[in-house]
N, C-alpha and C. Protein backbone atom coordinates (compact mmCIF):
# COMPACT_ATOMS: atom_id res chain seq x y z
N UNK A 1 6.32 12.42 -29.39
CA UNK A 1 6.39 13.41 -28.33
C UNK A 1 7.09 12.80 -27.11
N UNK A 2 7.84 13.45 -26.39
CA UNK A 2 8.98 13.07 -25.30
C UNK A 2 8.22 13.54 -24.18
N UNK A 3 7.97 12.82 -23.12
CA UNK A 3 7.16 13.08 -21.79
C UNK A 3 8.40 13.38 -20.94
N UNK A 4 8.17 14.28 -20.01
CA UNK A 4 8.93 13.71 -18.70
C UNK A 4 7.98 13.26 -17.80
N UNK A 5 8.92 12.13 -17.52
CA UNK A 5 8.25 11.16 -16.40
C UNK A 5 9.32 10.51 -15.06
N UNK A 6 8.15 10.93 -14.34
CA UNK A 6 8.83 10.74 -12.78
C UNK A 6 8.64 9.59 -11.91
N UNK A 7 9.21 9.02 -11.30
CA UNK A 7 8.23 7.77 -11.10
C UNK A 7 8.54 8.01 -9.45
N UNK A 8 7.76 7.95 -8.13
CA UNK A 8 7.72 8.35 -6.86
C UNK A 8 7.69 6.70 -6.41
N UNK A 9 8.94 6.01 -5.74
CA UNK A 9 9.21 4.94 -5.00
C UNK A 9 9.35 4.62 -3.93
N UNK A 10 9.86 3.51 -3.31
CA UNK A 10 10.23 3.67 -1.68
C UNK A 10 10.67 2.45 -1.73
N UNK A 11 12.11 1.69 -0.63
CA UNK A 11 12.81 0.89 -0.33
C UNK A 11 11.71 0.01 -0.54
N UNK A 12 12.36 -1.61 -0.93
CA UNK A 12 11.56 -2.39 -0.73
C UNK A 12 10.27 -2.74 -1.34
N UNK A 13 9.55 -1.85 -2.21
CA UNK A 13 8.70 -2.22 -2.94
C UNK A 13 8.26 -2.51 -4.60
N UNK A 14 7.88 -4.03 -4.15
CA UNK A 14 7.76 -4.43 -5.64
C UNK A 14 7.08 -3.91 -6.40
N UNK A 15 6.28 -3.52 -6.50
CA UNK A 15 5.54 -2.79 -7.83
C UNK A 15 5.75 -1.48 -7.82
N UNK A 16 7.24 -1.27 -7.22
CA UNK A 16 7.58 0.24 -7.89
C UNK A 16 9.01 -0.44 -8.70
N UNK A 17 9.40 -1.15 -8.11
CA UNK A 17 10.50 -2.09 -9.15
C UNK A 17 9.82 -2.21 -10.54
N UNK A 18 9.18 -3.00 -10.82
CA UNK A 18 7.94 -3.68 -11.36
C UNK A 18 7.84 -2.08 -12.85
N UNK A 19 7.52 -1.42 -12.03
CA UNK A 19 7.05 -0.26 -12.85
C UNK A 19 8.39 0.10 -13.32
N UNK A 20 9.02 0.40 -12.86
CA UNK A 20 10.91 0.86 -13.33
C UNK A 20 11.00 -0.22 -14.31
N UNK A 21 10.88 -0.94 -13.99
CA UNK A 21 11.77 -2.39 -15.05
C UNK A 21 10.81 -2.03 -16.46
N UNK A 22 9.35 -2.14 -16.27
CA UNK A 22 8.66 -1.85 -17.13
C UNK A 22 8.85 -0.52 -18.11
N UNK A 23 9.29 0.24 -17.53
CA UNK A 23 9.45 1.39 -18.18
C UNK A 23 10.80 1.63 -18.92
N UNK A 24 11.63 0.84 -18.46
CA UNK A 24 13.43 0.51 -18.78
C UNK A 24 12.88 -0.32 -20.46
N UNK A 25 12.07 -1.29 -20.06
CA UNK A 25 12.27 -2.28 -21.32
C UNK A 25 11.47 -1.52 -22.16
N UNK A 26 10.63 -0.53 -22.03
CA UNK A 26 9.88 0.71 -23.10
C UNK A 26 10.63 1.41 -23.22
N UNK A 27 11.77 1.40 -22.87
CA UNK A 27 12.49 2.33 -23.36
C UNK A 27 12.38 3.92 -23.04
N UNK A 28 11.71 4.04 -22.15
CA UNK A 28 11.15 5.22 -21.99
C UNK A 28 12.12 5.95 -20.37
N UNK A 29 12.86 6.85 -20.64
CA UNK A 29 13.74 7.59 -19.65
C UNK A 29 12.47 8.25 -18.38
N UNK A 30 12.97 7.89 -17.60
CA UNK A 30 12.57 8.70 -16.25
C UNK A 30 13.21 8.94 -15.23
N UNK A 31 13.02 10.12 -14.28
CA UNK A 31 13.34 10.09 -13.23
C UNK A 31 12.81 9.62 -11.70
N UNK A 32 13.85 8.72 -10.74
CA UNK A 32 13.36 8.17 -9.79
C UNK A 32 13.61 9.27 -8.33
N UNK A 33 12.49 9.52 -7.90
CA UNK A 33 12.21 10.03 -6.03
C UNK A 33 11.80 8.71 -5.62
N UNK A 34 12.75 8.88 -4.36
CA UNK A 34 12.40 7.66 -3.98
C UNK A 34 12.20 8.32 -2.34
N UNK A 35 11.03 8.40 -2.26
CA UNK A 35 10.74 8.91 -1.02
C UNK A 35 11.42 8.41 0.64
N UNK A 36 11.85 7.49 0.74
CA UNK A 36 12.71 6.91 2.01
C UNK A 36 14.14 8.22 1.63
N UNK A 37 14.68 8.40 1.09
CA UNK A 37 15.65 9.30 0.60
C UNK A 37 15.47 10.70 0.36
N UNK A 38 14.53 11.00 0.19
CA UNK A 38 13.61 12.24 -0.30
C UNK A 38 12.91 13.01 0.08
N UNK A 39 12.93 13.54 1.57
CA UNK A 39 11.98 14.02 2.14
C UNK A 39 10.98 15.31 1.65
N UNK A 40 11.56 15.88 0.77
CA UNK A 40 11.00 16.44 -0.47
C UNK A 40 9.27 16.15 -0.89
N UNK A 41 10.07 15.26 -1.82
CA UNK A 41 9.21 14.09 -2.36
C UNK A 41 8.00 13.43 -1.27
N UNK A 42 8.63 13.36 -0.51
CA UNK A 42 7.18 12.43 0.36
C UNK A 42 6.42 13.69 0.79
N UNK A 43 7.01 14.70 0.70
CA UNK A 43 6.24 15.64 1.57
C UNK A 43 5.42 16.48 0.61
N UNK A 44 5.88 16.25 -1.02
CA UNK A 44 4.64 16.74 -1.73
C UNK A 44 4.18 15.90 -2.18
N UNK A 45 3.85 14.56 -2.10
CA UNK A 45 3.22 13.19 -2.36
C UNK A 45 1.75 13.23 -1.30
N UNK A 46 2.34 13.58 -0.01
CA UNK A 46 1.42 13.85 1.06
C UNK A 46 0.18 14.96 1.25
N UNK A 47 1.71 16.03 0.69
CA UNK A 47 0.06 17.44 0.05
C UNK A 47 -0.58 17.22 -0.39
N UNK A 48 -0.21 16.09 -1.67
CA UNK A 48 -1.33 15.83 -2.66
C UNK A 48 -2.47 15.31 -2.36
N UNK A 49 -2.04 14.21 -1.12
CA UNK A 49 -3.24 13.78 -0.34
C UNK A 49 -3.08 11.99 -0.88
N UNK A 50 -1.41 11.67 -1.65
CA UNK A 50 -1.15 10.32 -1.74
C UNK A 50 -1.20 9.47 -0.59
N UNK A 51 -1.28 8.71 -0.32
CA UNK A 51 -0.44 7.51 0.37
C UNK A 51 0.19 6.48 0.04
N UNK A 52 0.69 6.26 -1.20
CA UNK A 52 0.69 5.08 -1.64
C UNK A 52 1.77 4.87 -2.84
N UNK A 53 2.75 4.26 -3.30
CA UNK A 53 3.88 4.57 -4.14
C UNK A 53 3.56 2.75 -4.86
N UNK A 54 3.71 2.74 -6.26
CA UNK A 54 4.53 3.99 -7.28
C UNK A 54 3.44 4.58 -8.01
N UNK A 55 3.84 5.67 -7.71
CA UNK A 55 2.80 7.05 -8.33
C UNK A 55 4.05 7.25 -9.61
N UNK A 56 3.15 7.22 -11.15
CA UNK A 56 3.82 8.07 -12.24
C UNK A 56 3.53 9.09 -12.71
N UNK A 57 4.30 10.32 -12.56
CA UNK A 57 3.76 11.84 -13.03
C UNK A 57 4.50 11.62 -14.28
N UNK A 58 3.93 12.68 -14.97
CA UNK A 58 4.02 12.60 -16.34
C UNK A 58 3.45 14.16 -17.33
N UNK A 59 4.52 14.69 -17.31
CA UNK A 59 4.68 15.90 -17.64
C UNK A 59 4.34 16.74 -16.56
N UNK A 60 4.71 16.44 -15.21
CA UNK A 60 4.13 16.93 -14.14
C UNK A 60 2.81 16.61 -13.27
N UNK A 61 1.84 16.23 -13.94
CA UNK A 61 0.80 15.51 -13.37
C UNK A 61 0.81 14.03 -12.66
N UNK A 62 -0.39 13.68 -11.82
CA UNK A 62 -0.06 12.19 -11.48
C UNK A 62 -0.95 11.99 -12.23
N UNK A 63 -0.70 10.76 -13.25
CA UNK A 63 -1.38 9.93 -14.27
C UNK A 63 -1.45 8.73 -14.00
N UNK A 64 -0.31 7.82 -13.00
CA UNK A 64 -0.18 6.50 -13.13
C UNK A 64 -0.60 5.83 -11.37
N UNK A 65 -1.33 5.48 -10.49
CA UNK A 65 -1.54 5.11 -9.54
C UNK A 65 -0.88 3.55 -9.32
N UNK A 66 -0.24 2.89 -8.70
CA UNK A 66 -0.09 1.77 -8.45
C UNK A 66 0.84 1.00 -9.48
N UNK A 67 1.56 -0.01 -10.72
CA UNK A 67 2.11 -0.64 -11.46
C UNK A 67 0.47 -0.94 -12.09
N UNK A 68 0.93 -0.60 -13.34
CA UNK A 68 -0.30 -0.78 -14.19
C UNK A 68 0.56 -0.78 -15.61
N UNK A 69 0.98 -1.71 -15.73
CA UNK A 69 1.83 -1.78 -17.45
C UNK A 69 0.89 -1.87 -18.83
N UNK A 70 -0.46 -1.70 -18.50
CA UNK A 70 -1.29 -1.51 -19.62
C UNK A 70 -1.11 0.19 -19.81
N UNK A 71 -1.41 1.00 -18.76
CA UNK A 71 -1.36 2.68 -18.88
C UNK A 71 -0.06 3.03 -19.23
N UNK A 72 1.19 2.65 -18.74
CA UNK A 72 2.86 2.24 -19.00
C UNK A 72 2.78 2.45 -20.28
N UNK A 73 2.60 1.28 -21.10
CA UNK A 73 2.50 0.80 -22.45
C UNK A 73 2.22 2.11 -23.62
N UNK A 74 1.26 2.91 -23.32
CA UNK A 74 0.19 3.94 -24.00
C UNK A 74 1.16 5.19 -23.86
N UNK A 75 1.83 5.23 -23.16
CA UNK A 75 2.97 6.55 -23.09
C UNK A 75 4.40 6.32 -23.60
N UNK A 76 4.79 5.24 -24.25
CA UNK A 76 5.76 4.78 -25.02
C UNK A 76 5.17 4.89 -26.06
């Protein structure tokens, strides 16, 4: 089964790198918001009541809080 998956970033931070790279070598396609760029994006990150990036949605939902390559892993 093919997820779409989004991954919500911002300049400068490693464990949203971290999570990209991780998800590159799974092979697994996503798209990047990168909220410094995105005012979009930060501004429904904020509705949600986030603070905090890299958030991974995943088929639309947030599923992934923080770089966690064990939860990563389970969706490849």
């Amino acid at each position: 089964m093919t997820h779409e998956i989004t991954v919500f970033t911002k300049d400068g931070c490693v464990p949203c790198k971290m999570t990209k790279a991780t998800l590159e070598k799974l092979g697994l396609q996503f798209k990047e918001r990168n909220i410094n760029h995105d005012d979009t994006a930060r501004d429904e990150l904020i509705a949600q009541g986030f603070q905090s990036v890299p958030l991974v949605f995943i088929d639309g939902k947030p599923e992934i809080k923080g770089f966690r390559p064990d939860l990563l892993a389970k969706i490849a």
